[in-house]
Every structure is written in structure tokens, then in C-alpha cells.
N, C-alpha and C. Protein backbone atom coordinates (compact mmCIF):
# COMPACT_ATOMS: atom_id res chain seq x y z
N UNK A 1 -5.40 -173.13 -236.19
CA UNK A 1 -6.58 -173.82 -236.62
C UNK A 1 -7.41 -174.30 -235.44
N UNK A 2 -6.64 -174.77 -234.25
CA UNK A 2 -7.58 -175.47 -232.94
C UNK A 2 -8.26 -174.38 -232.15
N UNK A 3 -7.67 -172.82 -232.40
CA UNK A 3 -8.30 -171.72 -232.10
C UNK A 3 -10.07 -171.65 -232.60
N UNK A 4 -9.93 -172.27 -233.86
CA UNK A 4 -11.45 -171.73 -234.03
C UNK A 4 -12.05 -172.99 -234.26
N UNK A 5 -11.92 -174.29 -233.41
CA UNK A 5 -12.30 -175.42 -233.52
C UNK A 5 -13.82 -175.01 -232.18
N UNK A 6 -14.60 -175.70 -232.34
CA UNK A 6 -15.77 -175.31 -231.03
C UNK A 6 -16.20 -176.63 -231.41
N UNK A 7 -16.92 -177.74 -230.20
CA UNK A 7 -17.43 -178.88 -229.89
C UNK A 7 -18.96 -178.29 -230.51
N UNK A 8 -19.21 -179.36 -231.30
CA UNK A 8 -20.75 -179.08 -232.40
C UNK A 8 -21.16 -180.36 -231.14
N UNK A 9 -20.99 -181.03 -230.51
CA UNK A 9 -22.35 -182.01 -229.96
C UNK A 9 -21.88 -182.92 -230.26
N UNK A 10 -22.78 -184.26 -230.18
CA UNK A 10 -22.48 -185.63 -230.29
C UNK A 10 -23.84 -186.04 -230.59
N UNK A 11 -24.68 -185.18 -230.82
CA UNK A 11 -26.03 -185.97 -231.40
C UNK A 11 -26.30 -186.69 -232.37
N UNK A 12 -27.63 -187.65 -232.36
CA UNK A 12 -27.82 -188.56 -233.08
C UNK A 12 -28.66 -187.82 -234.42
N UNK A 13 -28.63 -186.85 -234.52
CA UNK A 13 -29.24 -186.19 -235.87
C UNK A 13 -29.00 -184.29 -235.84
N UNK A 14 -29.13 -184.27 -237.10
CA UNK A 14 -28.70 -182.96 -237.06
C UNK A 14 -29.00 -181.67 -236.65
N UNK A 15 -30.53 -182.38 -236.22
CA UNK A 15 -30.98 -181.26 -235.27
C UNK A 15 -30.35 -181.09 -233.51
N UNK A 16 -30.25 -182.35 -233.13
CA UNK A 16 -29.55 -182.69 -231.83
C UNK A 16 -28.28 -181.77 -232.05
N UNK A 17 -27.26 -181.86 -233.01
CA UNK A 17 -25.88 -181.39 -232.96
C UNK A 17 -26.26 -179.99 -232.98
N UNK A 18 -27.31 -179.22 -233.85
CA UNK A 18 -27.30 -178.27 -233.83
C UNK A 18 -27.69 -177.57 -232.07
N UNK A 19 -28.72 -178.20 -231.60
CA UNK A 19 -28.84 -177.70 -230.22
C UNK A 19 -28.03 -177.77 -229.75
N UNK A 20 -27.07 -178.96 -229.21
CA UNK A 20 -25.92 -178.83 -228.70
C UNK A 20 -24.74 -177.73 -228.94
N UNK A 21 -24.51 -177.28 -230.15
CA UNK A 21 -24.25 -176.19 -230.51
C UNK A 21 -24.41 -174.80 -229.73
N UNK A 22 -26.08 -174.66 -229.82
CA UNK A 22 -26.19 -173.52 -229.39
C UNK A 22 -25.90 -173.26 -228.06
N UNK A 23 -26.12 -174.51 -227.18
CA UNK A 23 -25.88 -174.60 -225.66
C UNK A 23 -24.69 -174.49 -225.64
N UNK A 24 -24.15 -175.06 -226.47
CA UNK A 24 -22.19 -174.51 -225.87
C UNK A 24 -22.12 -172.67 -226.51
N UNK A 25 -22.44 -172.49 -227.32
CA UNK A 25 -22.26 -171.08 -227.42
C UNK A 25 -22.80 -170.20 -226.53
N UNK A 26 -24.07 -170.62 -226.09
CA UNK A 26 -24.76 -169.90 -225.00
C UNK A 26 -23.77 -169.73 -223.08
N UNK A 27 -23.07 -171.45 -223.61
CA UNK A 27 -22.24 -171.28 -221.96
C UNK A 27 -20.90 -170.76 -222.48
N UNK A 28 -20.32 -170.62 -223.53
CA UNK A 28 -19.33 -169.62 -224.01
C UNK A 28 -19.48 -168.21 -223.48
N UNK A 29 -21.00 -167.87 -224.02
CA UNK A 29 -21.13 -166.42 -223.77
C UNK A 29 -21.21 -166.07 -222.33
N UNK A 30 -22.09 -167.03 -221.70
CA UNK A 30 -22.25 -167.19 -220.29
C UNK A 30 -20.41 -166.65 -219.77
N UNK A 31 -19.66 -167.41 -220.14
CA UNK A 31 -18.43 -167.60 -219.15
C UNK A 31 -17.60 -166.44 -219.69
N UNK A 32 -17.79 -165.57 -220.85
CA UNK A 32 -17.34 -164.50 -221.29
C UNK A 32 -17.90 -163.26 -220.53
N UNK A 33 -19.12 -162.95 -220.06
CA UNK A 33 -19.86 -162.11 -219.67
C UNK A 33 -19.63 -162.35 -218.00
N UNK A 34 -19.35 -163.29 -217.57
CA UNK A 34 -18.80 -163.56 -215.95
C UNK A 34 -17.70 -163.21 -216.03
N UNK A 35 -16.40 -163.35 -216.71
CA UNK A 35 -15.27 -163.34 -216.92
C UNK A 35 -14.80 -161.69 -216.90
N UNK A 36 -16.08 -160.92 -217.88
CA UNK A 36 -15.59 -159.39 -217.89
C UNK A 36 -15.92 -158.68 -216.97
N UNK A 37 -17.27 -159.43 -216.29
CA UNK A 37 -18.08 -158.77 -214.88
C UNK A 37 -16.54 -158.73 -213.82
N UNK A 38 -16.06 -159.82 -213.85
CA UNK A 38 -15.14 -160.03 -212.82
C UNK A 38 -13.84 -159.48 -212.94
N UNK A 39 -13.35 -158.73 -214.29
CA UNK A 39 -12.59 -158.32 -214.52
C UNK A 39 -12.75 -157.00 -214.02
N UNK A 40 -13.91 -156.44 -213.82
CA UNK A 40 -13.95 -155.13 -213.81
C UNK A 40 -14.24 -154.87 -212.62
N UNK A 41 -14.77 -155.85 -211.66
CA UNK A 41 -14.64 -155.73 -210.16
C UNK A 41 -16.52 -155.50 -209.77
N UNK A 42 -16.98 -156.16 -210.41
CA UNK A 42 -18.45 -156.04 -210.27
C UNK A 42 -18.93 -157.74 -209.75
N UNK A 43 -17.93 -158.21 -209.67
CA UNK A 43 -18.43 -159.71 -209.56
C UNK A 43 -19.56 -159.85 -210.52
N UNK A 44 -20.02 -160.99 -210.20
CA UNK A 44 -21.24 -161.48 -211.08
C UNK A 44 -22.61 -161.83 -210.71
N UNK A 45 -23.47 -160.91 -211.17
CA UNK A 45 -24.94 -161.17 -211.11
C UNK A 45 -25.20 -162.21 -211.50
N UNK A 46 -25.88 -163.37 -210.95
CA UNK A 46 -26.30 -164.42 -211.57
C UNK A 46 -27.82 -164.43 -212.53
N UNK A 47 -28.23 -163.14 -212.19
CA UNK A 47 -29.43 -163.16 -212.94
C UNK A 47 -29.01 -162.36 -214.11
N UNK A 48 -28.12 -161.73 -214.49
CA UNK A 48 -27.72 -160.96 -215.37
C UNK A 48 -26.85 -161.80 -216.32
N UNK A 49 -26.31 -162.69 -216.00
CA UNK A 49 -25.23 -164.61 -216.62
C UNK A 49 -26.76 -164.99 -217.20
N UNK A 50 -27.68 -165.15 -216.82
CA UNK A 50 -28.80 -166.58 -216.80
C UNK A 50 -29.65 -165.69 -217.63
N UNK A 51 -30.05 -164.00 -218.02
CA UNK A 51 -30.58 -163.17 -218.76
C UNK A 51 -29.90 -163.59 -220.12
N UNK A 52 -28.48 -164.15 -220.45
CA UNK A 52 -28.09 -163.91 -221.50
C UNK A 52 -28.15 -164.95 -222.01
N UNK A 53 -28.35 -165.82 -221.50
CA UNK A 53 -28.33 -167.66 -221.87
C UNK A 53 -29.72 -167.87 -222.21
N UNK A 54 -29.86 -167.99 -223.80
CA UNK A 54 -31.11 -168.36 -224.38
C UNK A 54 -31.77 -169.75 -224.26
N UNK A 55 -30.95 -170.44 -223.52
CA UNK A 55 -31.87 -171.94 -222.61
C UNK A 55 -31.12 -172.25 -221.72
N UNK A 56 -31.36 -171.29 -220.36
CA UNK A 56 -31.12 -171.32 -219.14
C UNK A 56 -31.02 -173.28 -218.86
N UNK A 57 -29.91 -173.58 -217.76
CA UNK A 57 -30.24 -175.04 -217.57
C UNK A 57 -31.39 -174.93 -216.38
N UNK A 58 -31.52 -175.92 -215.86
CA UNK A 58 -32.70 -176.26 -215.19
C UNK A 58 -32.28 -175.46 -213.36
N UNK A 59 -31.01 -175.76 -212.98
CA UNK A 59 -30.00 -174.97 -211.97
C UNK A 59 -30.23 -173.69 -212.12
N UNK A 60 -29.57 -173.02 -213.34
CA UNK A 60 -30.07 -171.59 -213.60
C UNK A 60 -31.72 -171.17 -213.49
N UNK A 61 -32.74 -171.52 -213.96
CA UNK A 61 -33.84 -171.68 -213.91
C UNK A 61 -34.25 -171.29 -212.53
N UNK A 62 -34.07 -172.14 -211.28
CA UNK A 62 -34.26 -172.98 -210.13
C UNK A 62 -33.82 -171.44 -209.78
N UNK A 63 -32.85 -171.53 -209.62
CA UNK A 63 -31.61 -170.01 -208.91
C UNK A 63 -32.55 -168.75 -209.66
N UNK A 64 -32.97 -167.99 -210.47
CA UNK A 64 -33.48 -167.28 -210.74
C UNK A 64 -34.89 -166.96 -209.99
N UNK A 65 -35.83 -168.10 -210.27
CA UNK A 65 -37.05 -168.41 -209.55
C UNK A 65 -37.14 -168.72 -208.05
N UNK A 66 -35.79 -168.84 -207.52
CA UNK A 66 -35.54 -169.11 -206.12
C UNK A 66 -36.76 -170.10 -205.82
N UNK A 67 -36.68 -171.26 -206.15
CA UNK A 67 -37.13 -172.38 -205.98
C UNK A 67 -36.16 -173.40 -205.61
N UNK A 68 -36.55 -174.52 -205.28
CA UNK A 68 -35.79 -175.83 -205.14
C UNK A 68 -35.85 -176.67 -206.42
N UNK A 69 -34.71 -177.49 -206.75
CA UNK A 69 -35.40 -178.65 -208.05
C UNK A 69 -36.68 -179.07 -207.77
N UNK A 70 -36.95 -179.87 -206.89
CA UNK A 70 -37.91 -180.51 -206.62
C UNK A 70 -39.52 -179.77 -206.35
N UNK A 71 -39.20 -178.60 -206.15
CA UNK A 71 -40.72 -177.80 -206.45
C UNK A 71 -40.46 -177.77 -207.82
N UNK A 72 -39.64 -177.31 -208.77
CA UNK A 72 -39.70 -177.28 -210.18
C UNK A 72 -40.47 -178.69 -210.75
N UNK A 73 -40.20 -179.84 -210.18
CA UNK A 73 -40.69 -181.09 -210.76
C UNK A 73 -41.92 -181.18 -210.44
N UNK A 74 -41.86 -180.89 -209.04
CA UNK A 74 -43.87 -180.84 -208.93
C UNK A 74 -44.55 -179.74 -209.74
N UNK A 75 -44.13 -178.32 -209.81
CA UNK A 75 -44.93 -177.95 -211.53
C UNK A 75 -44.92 -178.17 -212.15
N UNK A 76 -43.63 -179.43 -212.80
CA UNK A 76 -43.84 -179.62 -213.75
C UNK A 76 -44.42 -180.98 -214.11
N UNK A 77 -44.92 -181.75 -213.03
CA UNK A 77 -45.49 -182.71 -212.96
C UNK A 77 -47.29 -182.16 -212.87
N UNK A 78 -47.47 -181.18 -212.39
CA UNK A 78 -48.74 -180.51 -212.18
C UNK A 78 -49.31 -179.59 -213.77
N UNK A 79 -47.99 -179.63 -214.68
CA UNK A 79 -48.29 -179.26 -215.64
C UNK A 79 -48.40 -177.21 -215.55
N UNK A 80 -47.67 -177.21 -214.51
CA UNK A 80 -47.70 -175.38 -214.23
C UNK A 80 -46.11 -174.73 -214.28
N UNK A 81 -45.37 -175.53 -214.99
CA UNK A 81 -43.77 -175.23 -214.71
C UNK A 81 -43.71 -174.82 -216.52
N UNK A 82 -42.96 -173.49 -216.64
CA UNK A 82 -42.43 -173.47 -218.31
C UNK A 82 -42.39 -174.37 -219.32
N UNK A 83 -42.96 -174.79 -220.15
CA UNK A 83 -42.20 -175.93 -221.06
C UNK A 83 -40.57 -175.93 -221.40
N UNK A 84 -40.34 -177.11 -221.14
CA UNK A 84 -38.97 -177.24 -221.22
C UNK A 84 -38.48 -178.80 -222.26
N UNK A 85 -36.81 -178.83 -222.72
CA UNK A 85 -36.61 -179.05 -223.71
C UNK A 85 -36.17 -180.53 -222.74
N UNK A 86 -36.46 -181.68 -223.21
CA UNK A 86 -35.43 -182.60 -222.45
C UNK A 86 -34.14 -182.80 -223.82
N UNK A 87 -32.85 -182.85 -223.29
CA UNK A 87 -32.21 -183.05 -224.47
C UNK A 87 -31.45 -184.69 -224.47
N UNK A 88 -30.76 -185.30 -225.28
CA UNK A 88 -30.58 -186.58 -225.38
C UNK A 88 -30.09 -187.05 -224.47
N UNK A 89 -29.10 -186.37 -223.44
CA UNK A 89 -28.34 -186.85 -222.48
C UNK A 89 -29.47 -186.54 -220.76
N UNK A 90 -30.78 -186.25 -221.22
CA UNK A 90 -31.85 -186.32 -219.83
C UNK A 90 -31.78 -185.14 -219.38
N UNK A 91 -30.81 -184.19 -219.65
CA UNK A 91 -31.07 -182.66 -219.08
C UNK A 91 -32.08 -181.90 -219.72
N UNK A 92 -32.50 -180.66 -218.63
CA UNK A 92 -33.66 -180.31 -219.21
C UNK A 92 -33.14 -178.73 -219.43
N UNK A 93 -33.86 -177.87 -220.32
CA UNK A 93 -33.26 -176.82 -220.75
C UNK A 93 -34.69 -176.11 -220.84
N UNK A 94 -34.82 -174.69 -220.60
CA UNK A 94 -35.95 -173.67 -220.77
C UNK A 94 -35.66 -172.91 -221.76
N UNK A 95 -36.15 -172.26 -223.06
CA UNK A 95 -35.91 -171.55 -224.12
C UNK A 95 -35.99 -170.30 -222.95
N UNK A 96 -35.53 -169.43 -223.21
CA UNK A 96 -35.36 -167.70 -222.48
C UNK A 96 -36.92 -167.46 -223.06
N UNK A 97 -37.47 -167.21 -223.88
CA UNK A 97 -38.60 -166.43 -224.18
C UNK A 97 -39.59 -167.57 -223.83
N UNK A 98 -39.82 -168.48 -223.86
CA UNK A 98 -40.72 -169.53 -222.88
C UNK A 98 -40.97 -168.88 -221.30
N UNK A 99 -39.39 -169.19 -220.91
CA UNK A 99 -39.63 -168.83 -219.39
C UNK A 99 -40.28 -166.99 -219.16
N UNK A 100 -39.35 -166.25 -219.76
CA UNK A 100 -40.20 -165.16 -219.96
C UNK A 100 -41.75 -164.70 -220.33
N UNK A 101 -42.67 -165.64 -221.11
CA UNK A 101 -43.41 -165.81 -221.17
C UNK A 101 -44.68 -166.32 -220.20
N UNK A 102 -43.82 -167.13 -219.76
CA UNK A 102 -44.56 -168.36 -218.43
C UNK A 102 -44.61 -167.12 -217.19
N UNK A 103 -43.13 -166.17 -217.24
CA UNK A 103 -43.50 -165.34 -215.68
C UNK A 103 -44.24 -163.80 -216.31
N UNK A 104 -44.39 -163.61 -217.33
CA UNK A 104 -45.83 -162.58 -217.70
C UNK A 104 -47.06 -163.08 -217.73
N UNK A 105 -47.38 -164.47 -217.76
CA UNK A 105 -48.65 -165.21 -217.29
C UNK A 105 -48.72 -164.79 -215.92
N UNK A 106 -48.09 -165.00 -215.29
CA UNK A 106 -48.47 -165.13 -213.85
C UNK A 106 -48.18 -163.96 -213.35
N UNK A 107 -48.12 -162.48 -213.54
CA UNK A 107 -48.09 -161.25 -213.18
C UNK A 107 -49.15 -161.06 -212.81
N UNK A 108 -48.89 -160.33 -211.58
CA UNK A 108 -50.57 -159.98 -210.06
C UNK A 108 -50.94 -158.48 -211.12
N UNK A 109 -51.54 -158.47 -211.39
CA UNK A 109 -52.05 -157.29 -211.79
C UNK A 109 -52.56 -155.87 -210.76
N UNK A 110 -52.26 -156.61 -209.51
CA UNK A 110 -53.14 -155.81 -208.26
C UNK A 110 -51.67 -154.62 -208.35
């Protein structure tokens, strides 16, 4: 029975538990997809982990965009950084098709 037990969250409403939810399934899958990379002797792409995670954390984000936190805060204080989710505990989370979205805006067309 503790086999198919999974942590739903600790939120204060049922939408909170449900996000929390998905973020643990998302770092489930995350640590399943590192786990087989590494099994098979490919180590692990970190952009290929952070492709599969439908709200990259703000670290993942940062590491993809090869930025620093702190340039992330000044776009997003400048109002030019992805919209992102703050969740109850102050972390911030990017939906995958947001951020995907945000870097086809800014494609050089040249």
C-alpha cells in the first residue's frame, strides 16, 4: 500500500495541493529520466531533465538560459523575464510552454 502512497502537498486549498502535486510528479519524472540516462551511460543532459519538467524551478530556468539568479530578478523586476508562478512556500516556478513562449518572442529573425 506505501508503494503507491505519493506526497499530494500541504496546501492551504485545493488548488495549492493540486500544484504541489504536479511538481512532485514532474521531479519524479525528472529523477526517473536522469536515473535511466545514467543507467545507460549517457550521463545526463540537463537541458534534456529541465525539457521534461512542465514548471522548470527557477535553478533549472537560470541553468538553461545560462544566466545568474540575479539577472533573472532584474527581468523580472524590469517586467522582461517569463511569467512565473510564486507558490505558497516563496518559490518561483515557470510553466514549460510560458518559458517556451517567452524564448520564441525573442528569436533574431536575421
Amino acid at each position: 500500500m506505501l508503494a503507491d502512497w505519493r506526497y499530494a502537498g500541504h496546501g492551504h486549498t485545493p488548488g495549492e495541493s493540486a500544484l504541489a502535486a504536479s511538481i512532485a510528479e514532474d521531479i519524479r519524472i525528472n529523477r526517473e529520466t536522469t536515473r535511466e540516462a545514467m543507467a545507460l551511460g549517457r550521463g545526463c543532459d540537463v537541458t534534456t531533465a529541465t525539457r521534461s519538467n512542465g514548471m522548470p524551478t527557477l535553478a533549472e530556468v537560470c541553468n538553461e538560459l545560462r544566466i545568474s539568479r540575479s539577472t533573472f530578478y532584474d527581468w523580472r523586476a524590469k517586467k522582461r523575464a517569463p511569467r512565473c508562478i510564486k507558490l505558497p512556500n516563496g518559490d518561483l516556478r515557470v510553466r514549460r510552454t510560458e518559458l517556451d513562449h517567452w524564448l520564441d518572442g525573442r528569436e533574431d529573425a536575421a
